[in-house]
Protein backbone atom coordinates (compact mmCIF):
# COMPACT_ATOMS: atom_id res chain seq x y z
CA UNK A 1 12.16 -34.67 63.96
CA UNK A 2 12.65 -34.96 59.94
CA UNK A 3 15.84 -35.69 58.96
CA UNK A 4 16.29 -32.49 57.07
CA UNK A 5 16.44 -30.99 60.62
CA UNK A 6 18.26 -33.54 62.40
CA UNK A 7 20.84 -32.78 59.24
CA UNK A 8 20.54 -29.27 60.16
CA UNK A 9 21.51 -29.35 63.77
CA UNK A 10 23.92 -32.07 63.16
CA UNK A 11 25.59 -29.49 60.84
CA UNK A 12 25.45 -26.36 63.68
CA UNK A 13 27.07 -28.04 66.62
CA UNK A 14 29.32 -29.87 64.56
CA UNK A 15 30.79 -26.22 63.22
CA UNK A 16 30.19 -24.16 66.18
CA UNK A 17 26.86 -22.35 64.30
CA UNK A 18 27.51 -22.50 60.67
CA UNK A 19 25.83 -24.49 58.01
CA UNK A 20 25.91 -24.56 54.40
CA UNK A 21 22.88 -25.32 51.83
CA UNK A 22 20.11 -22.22 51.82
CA UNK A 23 21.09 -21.40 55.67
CA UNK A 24 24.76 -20.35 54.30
CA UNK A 25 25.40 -16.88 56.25
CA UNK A 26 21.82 -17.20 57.69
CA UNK A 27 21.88 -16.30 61.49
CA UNK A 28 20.80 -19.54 62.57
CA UNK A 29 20.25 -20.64 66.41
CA UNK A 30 18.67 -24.20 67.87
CA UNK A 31 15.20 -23.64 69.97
CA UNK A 32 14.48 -26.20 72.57
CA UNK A 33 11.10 -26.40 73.04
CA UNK A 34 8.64 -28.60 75.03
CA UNK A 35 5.96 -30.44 73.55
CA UNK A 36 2.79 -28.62 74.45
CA UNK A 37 0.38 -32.20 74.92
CA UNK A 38 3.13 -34.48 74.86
CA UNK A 39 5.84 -32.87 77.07
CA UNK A 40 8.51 -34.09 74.82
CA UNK A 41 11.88 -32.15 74.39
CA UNK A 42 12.61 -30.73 70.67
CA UNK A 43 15.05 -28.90 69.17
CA UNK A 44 14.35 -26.79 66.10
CA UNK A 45 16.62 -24.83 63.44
CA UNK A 46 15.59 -21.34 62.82
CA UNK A 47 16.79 -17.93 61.38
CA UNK A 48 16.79 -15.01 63.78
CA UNK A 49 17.17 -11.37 64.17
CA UNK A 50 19.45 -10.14 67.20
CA UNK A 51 17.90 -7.41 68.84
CA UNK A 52 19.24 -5.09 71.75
CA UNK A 53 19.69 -7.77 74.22
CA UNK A 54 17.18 -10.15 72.69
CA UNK A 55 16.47 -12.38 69.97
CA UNK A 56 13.37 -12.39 67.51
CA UNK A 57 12.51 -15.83 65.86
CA UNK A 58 9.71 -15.89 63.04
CA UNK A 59 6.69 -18.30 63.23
CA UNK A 60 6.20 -18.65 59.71
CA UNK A 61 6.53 -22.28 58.26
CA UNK A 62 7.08 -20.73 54.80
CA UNK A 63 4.03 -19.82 54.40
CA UNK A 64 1.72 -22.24 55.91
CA UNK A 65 -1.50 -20.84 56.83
CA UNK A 66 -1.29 -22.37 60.37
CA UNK A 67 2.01 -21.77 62.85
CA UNK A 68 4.76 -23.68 63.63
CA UNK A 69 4.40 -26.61 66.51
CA UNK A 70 7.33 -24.78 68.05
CA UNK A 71 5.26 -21.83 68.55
CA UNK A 72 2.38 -23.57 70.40
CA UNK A 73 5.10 -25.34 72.14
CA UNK A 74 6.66 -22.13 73.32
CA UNK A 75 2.87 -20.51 74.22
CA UNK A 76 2.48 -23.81 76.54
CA UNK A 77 6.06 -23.55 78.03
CA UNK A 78 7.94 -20.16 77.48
CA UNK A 79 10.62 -20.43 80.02
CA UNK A 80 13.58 -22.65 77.33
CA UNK A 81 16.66 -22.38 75.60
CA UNK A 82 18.62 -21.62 72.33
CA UNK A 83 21.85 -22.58 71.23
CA UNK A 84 23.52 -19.64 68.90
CA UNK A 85 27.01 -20.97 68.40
CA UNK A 86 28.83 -22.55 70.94
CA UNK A 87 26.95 -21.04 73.28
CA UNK A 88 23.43 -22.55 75.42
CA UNK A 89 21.53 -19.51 76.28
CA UNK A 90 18.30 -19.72 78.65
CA UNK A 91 15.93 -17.81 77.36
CA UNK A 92 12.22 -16.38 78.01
CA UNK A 93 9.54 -16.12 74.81
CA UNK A 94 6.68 -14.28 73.99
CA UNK A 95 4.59 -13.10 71.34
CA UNK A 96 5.74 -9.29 70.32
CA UNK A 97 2.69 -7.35 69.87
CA UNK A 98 1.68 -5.01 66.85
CA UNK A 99 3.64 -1.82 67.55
CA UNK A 100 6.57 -4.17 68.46
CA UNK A 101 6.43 -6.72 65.71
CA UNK A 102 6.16 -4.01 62.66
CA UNK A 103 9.53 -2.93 62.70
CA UNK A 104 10.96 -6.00 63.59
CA UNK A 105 8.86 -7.95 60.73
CA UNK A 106 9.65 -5.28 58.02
CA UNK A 107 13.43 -5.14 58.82
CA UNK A 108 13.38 -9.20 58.57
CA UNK A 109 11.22 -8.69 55.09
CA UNK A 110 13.86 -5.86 53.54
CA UNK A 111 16.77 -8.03 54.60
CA UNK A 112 15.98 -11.74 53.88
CA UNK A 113 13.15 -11.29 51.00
CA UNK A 114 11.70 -14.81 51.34
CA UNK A 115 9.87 -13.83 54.52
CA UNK A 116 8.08 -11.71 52.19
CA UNK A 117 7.30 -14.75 50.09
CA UNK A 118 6.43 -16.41 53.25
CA UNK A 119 4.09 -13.59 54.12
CA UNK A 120 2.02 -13.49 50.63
CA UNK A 121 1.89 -17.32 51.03
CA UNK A 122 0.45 -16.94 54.48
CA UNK A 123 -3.13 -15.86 53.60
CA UNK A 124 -5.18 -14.88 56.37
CA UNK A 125 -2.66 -15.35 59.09
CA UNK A 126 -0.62 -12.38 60.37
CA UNK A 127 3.29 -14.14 61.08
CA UNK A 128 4.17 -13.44 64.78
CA UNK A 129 7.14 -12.66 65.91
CA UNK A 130 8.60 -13.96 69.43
CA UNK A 131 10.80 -12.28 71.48
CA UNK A 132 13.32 -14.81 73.35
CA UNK A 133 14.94 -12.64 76.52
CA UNK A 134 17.61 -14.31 78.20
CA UNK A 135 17.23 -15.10 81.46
């Protein structure tokens, strides 16, 4: 883990979700995720998007034009965890599909304009969008 993450998630569970820096006011929660060859545990910062019930994290290392480890970590091994908060929350994840993602993509777009960046950056590779349902 870098240490800008380890500062990151030092940060969260030391003020029960909050952070400062460019996360200020973000909605921020921890994914655990398994290694997908190495079956080693990691935990990941990320901004999210509460849905009805759910959560919708966004696989799009700013940009890059491949996806996050955490995402092939979460194809390998869906069934994890988030923190949001205080709060450990079991979750489920999977890939939201077109007719799913569009709304959920342009409402993330409209309201935190650097996933927009992100997207222009990310030539050639369509930015999914997973789905964590609790369990």
């Amino acid at each position: 883990m870098s240490d800008w993450n380890a500062n990151i998630i030092e940060e969260f569970r030391g003020n029960e979700g909050r952070v400062g820096g460019m996360f200020e006011g973000a909605p921020l929660l921890l994914l655990h995720h398994t290694g997908a060859k190495t079956g080693t545990e990691r935990v990941s910062p990320l901004m999210y998007r509460h849905l009805d019930g759910t959560y919708a994290i966004f696989a799009s290392k700013a940009g890059a034009p491949d996806n996050p480890d955490w995402y092939h970590n979460l194809l390998a091994n869906p069934e994890t965890a988030i923190e949001i908060g205080t709060e450990k929350v079991a979750v489920s994840a999977r890939v939201a599909g077109d007719e799913e993602r569009d709304p959920i993509w342009t409402t993330q777009k409209s309201e935190w304009p650097q996933f927009a960046e992100y997207e222009a950056s990310a030539v050639g590779r369509q930015i999914p969008v997973v789905i964590l349902e609790p369990r």
